[in-house]
Protein backbone atom coordinates (compact mmCIF):
# COMPACT_ATOMS: atom_id res chain seq x y z
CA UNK A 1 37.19 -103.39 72.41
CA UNK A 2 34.28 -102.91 70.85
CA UNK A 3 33.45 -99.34 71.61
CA UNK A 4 36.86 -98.29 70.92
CA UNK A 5 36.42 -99.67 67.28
CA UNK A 6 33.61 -97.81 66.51
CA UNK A 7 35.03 -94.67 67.96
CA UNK A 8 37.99 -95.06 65.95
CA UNK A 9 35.67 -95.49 62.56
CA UNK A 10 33.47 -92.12 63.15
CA UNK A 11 36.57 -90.39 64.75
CA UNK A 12 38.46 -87.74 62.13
CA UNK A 13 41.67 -86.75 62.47
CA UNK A 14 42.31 -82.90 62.47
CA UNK A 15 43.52 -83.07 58.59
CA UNK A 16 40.50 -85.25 57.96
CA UNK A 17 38.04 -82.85 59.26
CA UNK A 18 39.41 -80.15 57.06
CA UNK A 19 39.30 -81.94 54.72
CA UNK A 20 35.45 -82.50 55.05
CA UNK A 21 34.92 -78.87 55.54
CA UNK A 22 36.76 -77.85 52.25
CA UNK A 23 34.63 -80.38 50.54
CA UNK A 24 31.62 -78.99 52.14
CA UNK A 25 32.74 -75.82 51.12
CA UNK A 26 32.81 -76.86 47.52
CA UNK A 27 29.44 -78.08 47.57
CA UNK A 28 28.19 -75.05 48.72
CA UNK A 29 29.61 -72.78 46.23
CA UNK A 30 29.02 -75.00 43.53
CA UNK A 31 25.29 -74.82 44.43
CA UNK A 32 25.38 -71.23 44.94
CA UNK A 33 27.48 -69.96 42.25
CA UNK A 34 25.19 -71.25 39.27
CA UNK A 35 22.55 -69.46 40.85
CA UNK A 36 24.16 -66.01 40.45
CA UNK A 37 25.77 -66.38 36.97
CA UNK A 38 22.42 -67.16 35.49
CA UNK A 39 20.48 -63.99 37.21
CA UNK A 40 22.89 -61.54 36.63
CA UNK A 41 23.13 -61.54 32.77
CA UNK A 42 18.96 -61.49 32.67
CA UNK A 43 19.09 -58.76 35.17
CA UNK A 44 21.71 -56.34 33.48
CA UNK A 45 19.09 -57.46 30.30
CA UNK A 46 16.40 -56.16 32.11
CA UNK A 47 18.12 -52.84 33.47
CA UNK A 48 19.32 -52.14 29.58
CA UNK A 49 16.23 -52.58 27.71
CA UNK A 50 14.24 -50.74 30.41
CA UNK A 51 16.98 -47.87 29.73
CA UNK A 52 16.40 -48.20 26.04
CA UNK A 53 12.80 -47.68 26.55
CA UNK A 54 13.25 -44.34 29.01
CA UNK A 55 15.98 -42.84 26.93
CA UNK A 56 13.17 -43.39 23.80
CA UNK A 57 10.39 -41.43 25.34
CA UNK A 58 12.76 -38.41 26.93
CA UNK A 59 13.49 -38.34 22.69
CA UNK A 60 10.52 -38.09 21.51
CA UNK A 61 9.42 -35.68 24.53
CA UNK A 62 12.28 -33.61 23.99
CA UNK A 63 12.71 -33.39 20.16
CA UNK A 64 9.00 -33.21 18.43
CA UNK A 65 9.17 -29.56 17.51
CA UNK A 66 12.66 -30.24 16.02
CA UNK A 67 11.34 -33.45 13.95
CA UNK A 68 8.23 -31.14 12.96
CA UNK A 69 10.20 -28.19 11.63
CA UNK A 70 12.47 -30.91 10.05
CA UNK A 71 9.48 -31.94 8.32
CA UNK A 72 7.87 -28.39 7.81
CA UNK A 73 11.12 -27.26 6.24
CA UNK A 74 11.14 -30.44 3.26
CA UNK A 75 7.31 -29.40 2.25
CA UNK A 76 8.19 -25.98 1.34
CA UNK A 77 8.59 -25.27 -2.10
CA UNK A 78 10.14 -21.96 -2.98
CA UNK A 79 8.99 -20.09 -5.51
CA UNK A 80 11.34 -17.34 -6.80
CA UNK A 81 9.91 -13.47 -7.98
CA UNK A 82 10.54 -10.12 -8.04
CA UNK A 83 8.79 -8.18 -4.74
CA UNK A 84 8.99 -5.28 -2.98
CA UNK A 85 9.16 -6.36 0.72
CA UNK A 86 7.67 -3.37 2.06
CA UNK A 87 4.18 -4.78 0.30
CA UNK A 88 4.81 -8.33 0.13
CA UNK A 89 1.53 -10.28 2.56
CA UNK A 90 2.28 -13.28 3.93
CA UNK A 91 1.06 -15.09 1.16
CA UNK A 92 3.76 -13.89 -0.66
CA UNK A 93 6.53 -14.57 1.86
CA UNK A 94 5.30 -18.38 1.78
CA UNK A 95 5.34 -18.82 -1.47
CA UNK A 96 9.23 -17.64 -1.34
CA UNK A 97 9.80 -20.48 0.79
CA UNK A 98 10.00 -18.56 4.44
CA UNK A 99 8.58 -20.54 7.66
CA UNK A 100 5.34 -19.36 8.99
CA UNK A 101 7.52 -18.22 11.86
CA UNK A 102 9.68 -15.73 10.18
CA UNK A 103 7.03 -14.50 7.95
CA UNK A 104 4.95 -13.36 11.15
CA UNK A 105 8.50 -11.95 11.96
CA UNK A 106 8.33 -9.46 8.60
CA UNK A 107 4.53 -8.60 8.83
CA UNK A 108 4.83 -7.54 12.27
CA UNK A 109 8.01 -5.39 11.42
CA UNK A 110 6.32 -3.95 8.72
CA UNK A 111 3.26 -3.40 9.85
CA UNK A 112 4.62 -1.21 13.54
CA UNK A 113 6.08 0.84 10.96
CA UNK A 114 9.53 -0.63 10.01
CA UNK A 115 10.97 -0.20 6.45
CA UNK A 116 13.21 -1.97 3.67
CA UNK A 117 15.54 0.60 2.50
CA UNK A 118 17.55 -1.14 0.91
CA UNK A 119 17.81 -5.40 -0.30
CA UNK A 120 20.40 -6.08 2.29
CA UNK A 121 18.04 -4.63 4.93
CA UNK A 122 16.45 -8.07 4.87
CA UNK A 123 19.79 -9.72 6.61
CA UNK A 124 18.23 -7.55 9.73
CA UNK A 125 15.37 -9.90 9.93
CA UNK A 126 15.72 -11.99 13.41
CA UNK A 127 15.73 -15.78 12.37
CA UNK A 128 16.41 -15.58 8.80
CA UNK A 129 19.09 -17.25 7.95
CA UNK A 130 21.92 -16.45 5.46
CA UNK A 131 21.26 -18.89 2.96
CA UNK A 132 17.59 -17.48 2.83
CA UNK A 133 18.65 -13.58 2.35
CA UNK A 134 20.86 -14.86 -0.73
CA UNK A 135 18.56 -16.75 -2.08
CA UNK A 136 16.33 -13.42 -1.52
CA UNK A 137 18.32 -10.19 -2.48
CA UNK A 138 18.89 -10.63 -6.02
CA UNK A 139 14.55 -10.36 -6.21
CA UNK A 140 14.37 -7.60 -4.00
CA UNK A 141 12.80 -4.60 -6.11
CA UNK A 142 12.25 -1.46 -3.54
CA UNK A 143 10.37 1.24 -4.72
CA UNK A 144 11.59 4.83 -3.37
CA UNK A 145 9.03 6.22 -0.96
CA UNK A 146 10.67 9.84 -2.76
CA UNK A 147 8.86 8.32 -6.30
CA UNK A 148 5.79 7.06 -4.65
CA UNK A 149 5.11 10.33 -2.72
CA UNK A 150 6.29 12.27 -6.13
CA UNK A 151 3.56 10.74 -8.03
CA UNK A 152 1.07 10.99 -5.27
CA UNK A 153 1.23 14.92 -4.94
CA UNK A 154 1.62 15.05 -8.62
CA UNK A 155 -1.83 13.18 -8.93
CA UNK A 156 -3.58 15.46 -6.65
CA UNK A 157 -1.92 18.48 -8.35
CA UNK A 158 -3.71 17.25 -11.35
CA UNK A 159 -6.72 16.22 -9.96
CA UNK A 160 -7.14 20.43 -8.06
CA UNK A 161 -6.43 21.75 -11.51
CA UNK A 162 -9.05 19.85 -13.10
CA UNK A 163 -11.86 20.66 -10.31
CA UNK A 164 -10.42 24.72 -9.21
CA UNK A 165 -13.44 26.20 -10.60
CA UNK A 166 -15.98 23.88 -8.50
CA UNK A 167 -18.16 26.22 -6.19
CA UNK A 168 -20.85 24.86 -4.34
CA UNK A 169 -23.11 27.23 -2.46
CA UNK A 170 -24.10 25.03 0.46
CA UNK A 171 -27.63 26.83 0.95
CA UNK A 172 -28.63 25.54 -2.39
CA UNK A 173 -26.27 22.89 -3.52
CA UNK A 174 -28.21 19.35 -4.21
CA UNK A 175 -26.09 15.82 -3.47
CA UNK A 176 -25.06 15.63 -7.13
CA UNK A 177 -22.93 18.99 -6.95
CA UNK A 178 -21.64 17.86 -3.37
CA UNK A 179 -20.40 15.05 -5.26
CA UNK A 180 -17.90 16.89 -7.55
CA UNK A 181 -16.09 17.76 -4.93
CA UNK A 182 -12.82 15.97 -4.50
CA UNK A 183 -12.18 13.44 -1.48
CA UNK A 184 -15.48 14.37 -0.24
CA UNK A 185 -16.32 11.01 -0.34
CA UNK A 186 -19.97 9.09 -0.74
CA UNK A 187 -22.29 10.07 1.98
CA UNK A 188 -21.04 13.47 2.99
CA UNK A 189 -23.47 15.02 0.09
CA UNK A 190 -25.73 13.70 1.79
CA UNK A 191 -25.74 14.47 5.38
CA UNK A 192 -24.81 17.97 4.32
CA UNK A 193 -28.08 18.49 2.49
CA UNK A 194 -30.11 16.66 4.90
CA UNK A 195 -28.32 18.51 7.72
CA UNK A 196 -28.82 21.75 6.40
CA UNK A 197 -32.81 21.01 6.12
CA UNK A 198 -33.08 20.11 9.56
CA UNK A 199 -31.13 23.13 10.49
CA UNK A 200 -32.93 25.52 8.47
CA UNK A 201 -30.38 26.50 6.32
CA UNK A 202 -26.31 27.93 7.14
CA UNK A 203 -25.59 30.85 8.24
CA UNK A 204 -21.90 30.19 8.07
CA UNK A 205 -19.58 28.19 6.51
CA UNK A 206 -18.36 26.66 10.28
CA UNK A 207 -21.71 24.78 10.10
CA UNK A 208 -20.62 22.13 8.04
CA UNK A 209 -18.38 20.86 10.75
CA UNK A 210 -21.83 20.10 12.51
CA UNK A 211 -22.66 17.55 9.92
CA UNK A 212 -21.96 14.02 11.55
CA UNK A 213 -18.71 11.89 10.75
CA UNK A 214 -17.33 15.62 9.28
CA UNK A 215 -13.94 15.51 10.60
CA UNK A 216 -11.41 18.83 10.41
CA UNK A 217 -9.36 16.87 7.75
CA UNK A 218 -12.23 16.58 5.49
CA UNK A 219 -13.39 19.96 6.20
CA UNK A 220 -10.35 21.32 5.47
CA UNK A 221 -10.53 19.10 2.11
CA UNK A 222 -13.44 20.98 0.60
CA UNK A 223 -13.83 24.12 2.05
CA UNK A 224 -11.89 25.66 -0.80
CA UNK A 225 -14.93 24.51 -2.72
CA UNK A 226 -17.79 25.95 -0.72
CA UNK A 227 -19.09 29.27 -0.23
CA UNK A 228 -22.11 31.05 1.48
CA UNK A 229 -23.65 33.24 -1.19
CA UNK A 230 -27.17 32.93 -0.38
CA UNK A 231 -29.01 32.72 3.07
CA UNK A 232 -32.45 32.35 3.29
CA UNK A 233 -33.43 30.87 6.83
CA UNK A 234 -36.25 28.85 7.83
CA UNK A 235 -37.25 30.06 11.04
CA UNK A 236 -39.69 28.27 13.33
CA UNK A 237 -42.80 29.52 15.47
CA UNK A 238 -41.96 29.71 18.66
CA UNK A 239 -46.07 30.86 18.74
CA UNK A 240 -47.37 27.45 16.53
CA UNK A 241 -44.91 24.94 16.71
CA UNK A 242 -45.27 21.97 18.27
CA UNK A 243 -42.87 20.58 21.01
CA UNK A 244 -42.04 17.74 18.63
CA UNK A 245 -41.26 20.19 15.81
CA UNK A 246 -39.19 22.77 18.34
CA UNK A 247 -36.99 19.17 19.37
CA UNK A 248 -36.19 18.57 15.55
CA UNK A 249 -34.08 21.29 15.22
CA UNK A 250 -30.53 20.45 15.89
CA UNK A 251 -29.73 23.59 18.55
CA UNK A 252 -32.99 23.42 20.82
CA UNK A 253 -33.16 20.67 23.49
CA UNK A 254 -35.78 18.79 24.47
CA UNK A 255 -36.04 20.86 27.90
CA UNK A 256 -35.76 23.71 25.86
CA UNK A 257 -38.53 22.75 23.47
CA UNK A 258 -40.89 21.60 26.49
CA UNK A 259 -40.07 24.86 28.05
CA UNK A 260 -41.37 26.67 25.77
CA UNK A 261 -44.31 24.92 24.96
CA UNK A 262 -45.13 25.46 28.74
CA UNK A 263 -44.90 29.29 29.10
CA UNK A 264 -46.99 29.43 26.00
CA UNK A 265 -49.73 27.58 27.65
CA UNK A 266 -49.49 29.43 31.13
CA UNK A 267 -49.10 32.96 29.67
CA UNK A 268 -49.80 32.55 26.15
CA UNK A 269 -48.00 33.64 22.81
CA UNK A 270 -44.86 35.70 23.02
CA UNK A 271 -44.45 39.01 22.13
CA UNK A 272 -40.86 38.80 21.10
CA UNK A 273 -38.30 36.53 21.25
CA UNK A 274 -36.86 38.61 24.81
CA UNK A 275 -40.03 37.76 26.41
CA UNK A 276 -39.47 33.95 26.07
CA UNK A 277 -35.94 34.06 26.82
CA UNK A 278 -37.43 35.71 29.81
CA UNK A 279 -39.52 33.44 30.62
CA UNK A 280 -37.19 30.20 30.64
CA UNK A 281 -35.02 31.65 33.09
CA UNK A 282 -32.53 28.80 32.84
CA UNK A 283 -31.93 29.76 28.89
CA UNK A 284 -28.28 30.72 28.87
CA UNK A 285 -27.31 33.43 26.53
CA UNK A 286 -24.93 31.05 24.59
CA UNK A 287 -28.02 29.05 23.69
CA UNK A 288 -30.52 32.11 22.90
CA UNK A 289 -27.88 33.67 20.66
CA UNK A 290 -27.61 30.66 18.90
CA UNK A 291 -30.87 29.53 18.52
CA UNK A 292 -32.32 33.22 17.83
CA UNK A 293 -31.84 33.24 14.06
CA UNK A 294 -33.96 30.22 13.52
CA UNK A 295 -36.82 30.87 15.95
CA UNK A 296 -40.17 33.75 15.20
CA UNK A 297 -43.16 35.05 16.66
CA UNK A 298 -44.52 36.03 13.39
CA UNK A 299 -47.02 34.62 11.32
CA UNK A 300 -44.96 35.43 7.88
């Protein structure tokens, strides 16, 4: 009797143990449920402010050059003037209130050759923008290339008529007289005189190409201003000289000059100038003929 009571009392009928298992089931999920509504604000917190924080540096990864021309573009102060932009430097581009970029733009156009023919020609400029060639046009002074070109021709018409009576004989001529030459610049005198002592003297007017740094547009410059009227040679004995003073001269080489020195010593002075070219059998006649003017056997 006994038994059966205390079966009874820990016996549950079916409705009685569902009823325990719903309540257990309660328990559980209001244990468990707390648990997740306070983690899953803090971790969509988490996930947004570390988005914040990417999105931030991809910005300011992304957008610095921006920002710095932004900035670049507030500091300029434009200064408004008449120019010609086919002589404008850079200076002179800034100071109209053009980025360093676009001025490099216009100096590099200009300087591979590229011209401004007219003010709207500067609406051609890659980068510039609109409000820039507005602001720019109305300043734009070009001066014709025609005019420039006219006055330039007109100057050196004026400054041939002035100097068409210089002659310089340039066997005697000094530096001084050299110097009234037009365009024939400051050391040419010079080197012409001192070239023409070392030579010997001209015996034609071609000789003054020989002169160092003399190029054919020069020559061409101020040969209407020299002439040849007086040739007096200093010639050089091939019988006395020494091997140093046969090198000097601007026509005989070194081998040439120890050559000769040589044959003298073996079979002593020359009796003309045949004999030595003779002599030095690898003397080409080019050479002879050219040197042959300014060489001697005699004593005079």
């Amino acid at each position: 009797m006994k038994q059966k009571l205390i079966k009874e009392y820990f016996t549950f009928s079916k409705k009685e143990r569902n009823a325990v298992i719903i309540l257990i089931l309660i328990i559980i999920v209001s244990i468990v449920v707390p648990y997740f509504v306070n983690t899953l604000p803090q971790k969509i917190e988490a996930d947004k402010a570390l988005i914040d924080t990417i999105t931030a540096i991809q910005q300011n990864k992304i957008n610095p050059q921006k920002r710095n021309n932004t900035d670049t573009t507030t500091q300029v102060i434009a200064e408004l003037f008449y120019f010609d932009p086919n002589t404008l430097d850079a200076e002179g581009w800034r100071k109209l209130g053009l980025s360093e970029k676009i001025t490099k733009t216009i100096i590099n156009y200009v300087s591979k050759g590229g011209k401004f023919k007219t003010a709207e020609d500067i609406r051609k400029i890659w980068g510039l923008k609109k409000e820039d060639a507005d602001r720019l046009i109305p300043y734009i002074k070009i001066i014709s290339s025609f005019a420039a070109n006219k006055k330039t021709d007109y100057d050196k018409n004026k400054q041939t008529n002035e100097r068409k009576t210089i002659v310089v004989d340039i066997n005697t001529a000094t530096p001084q007289q050299f110097w009234q030459i037009p365009q024939i610049g400051k050391s040419f005198p010079y080197r012409i005189v001192q070239y023409r002592e070392k030579l010997g003297g001209f015996l034609q007017l071609q000789q003054v190409k020989e002169v160092y740094g003399m190029t054919d547009s020069v020559y061409n410059n101020i040969l209407p201003y020299l002439t040849l009227s007086t040739i007096a040679i200093n010639k050089i004995n091939i019988n006395t000289a020494s091997e140093q003073q046969l090198s000097n001269h601007p026509y005989i080489e070194k081998s040439v000059a120890k050559a000769i020195i040589i044959q003298r010593e073996k079979y002593g002075k020359y009796k003309s100038l045949k004999d030595m070219k003779q002599k030095i059998i690898f003397l080409t006649n080019e050479v002879f003929n050219k040197i042959e003017p300014y060489i001697t056997i005699s004593e005079e």
